[in-house]
N, C-alpha and C. Protein backbone atom coordinates (compact mmCIF):
# COMPACT_ATOMS: atom_id res chain seq x y z
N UNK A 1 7.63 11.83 -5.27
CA UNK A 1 8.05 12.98 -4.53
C UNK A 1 9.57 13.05 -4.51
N UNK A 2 10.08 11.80 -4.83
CA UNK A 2 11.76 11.63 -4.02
C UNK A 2 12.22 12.51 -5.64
N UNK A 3 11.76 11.81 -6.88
CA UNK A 3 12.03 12.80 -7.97
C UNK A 3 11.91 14.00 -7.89
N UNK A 4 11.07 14.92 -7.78
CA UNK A 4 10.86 16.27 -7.83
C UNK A 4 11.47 17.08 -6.46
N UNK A 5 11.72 16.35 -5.37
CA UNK A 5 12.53 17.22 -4.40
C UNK A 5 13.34 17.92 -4.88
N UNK A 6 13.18 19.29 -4.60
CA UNK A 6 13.98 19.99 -4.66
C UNK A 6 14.15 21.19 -6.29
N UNK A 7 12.73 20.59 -6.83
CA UNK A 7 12.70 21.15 -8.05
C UNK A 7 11.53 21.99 -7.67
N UNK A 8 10.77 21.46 -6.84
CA UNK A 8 9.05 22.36 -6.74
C UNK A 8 10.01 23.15 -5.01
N UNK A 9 9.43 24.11 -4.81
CA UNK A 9 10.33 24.85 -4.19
C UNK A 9 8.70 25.54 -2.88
N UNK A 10 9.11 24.12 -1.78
CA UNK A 10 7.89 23.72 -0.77
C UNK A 10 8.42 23.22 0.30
N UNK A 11 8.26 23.56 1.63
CA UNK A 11 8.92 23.29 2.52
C UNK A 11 8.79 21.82 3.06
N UNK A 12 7.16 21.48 2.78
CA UNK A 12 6.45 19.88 3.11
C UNK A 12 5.96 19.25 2.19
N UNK A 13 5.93 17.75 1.71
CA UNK A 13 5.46 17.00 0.48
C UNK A 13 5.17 16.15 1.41
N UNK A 14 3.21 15.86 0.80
CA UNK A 14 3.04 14.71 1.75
C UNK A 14 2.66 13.88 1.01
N UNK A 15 2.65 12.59 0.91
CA UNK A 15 1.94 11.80 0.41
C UNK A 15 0.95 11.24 0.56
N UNK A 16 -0.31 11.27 -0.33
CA UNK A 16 -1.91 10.55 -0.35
C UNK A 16 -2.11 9.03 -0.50
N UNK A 17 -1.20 8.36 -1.30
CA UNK A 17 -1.26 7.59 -1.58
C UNK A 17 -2.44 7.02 -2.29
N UNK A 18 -3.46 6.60 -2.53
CA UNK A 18 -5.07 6.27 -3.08
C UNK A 18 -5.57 6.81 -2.89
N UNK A 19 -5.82 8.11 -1.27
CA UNK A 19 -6.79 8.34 -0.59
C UNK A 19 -7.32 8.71 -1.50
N UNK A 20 -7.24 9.85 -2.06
CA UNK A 20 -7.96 10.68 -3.22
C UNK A 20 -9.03 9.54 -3.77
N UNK A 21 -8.14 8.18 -4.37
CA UNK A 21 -8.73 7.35 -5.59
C UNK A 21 -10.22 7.03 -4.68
N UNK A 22 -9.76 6.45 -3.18
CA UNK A 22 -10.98 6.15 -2.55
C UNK A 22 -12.11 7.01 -2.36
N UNK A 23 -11.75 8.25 -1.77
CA UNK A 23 -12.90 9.34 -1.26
C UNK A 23 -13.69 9.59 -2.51
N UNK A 24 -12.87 9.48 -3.80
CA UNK A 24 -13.46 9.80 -5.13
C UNK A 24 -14.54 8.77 -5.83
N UNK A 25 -14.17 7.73 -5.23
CA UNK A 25 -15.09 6.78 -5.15
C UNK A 25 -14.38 5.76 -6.92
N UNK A 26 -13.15 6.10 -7.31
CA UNK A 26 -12.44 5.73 -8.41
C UNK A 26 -12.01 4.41 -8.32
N UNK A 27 -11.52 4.03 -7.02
CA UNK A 27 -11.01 2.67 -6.79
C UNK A 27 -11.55 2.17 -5.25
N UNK A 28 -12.29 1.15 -5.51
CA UNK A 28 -12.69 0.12 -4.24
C UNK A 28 -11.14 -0.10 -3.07
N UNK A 29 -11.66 0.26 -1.88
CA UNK A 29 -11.30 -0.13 -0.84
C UNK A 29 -11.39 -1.39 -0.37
N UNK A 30 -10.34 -1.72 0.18
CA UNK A 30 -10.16 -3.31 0.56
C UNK A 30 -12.11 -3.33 1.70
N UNK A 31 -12.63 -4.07 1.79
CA UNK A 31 -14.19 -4.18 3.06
C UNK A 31 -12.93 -4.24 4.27
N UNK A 32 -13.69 -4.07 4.96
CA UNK A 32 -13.38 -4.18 6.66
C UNK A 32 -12.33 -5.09 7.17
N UNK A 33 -13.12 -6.17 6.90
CA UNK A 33 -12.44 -7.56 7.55
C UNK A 33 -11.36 -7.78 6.23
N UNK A 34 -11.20 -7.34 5.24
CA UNK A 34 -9.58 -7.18 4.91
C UNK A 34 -8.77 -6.84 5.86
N UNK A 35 -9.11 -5.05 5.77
CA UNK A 35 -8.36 -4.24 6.43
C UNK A 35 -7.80 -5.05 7.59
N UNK A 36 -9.25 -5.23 8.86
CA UNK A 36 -8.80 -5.77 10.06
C UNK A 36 -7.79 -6.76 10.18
N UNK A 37 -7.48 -7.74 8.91
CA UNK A 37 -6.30 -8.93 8.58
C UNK A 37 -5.34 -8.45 8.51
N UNK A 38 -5.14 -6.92 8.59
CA UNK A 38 -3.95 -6.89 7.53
C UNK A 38 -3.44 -6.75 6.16
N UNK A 39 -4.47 -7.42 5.53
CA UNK A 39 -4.26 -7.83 3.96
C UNK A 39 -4.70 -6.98 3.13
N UNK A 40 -5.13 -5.58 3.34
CA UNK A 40 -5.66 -4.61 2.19
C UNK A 40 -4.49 -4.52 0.98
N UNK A 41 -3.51 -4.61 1.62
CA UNK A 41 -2.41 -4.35 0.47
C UNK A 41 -2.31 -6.05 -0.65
N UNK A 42 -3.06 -6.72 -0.08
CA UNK A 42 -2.98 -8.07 -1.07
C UNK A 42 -4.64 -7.68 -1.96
N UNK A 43 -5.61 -7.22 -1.35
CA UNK A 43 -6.65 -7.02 -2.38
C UNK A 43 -6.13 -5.31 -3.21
N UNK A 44 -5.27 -4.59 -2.81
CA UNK A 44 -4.73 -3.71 -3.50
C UNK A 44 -4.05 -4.50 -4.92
N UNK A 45 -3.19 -5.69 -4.42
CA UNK A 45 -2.48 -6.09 -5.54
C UNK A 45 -3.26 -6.99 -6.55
N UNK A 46 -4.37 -7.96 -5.76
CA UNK A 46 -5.36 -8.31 -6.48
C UNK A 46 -6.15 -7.54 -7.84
N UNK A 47 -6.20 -6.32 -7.61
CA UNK A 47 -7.13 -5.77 -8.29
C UNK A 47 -6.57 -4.89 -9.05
N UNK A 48 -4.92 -4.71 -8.98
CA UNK A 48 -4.22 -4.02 -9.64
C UNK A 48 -2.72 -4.36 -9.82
N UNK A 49 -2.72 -5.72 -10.56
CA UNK A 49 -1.81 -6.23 -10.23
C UNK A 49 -0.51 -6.22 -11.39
N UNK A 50 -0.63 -5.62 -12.65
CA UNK A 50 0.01 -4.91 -13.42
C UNK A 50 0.81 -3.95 -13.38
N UNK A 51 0.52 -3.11 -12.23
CA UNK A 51 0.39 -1.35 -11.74
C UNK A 51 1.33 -1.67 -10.23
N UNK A 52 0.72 -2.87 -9.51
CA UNK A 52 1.73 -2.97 -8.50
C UNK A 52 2.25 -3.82 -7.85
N UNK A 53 2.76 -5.16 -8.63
CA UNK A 53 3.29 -6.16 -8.56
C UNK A 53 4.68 -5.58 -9.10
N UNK A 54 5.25 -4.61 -10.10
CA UNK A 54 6.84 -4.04 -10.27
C UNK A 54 6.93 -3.24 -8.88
N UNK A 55 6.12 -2.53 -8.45
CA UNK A 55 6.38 -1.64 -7.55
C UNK A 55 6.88 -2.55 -6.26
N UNK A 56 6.40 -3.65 -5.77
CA UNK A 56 6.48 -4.46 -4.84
C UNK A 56 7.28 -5.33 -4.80
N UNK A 57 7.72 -5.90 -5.95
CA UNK A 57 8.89 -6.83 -6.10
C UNK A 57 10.05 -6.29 -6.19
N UNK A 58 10.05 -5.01 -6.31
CA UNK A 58 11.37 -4.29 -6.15
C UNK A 58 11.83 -3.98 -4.51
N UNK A 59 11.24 -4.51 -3.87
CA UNK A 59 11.58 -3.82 -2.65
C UNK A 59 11.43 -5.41 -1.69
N UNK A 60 12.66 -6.00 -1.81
CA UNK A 60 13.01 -7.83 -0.69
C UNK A 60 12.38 -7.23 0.41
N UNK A 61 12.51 -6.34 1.56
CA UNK A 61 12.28 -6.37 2.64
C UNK A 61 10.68 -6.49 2.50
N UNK A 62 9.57 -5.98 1.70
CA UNK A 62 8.56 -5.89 1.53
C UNK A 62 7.79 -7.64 0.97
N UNK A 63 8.72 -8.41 0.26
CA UNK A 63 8.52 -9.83 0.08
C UNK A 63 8.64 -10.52 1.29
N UNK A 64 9.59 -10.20 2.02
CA UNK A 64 9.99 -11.16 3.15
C UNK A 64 8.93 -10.93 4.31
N UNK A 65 8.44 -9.54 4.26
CA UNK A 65 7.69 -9.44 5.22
C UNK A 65 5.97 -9.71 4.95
N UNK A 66 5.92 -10.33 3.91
CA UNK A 66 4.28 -10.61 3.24
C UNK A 66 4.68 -11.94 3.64
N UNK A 67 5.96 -12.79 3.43
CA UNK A 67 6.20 -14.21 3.45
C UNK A 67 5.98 -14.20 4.91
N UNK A 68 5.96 -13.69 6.04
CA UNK A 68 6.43 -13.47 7.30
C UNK A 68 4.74 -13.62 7.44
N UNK A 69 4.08 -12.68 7.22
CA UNK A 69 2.45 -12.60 7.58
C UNK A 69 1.94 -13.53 7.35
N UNK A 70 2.11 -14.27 5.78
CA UNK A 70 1.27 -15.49 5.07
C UNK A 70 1.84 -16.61 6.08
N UNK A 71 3.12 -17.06 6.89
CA UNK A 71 3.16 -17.75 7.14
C UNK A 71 2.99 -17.56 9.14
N UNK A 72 2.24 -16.49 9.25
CA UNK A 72 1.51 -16.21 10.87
C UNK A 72 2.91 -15.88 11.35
N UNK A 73 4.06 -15.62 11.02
CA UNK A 73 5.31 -15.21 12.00
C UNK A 73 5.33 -13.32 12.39
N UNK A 74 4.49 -13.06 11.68
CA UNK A 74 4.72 -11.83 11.96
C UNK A 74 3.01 -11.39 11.48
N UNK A 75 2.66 -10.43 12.87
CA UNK A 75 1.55 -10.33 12.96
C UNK A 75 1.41 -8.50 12.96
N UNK A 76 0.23 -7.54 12.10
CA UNK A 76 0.56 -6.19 12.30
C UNK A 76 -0.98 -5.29 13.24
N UNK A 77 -0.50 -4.66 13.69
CA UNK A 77 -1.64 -4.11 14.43
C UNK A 77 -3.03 -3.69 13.16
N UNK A 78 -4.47 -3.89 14.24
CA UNK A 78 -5.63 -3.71 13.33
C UNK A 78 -5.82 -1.97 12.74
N UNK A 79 -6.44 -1.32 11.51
CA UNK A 79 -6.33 -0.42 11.74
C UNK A 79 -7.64 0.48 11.88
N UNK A 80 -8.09 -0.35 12.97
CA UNK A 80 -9.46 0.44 13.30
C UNK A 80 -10.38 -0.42 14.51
């Protein structure tokens, strides 16, 4: 989206992120008791880890804060 701002001529850009992939039934959802951990975004990288292991290593604050969870210092609300 941050590319095309300002070229598609729209007052709101939202982002889906997978949803689509999920509802479509294209890509497996982390089960439950992922989610409830926290950790959907580690069976995200599990299962697609070509596709979003560059996307993730580009961004320290996003390492430090997986190092933060894996090691129980930082804990994130359930989402459901």
């Amino acid at each position: 989206m941050a590319e095309h701002f300002g070229m598609i001529q729209t007052p709101v850009m939202v982002g889906v992120g997978a949803a689509f992939d999920f509802h479509s039934g294209n890509k497996r959802q982390a089960p439950r008791w992922i989610q409830r951990l926290g950790f959907e975004w580690l069976f995200r990288l599990a299962s697609e880890p070509r596709r979003l292991w560059p996307r993730y290593r580009k961004c320290p604050k996003f390492v430090l804060l997986v190092l933060a969870q894996l090691m129980g210092l930082k804990k994130y609300p359930n989402g459901g």
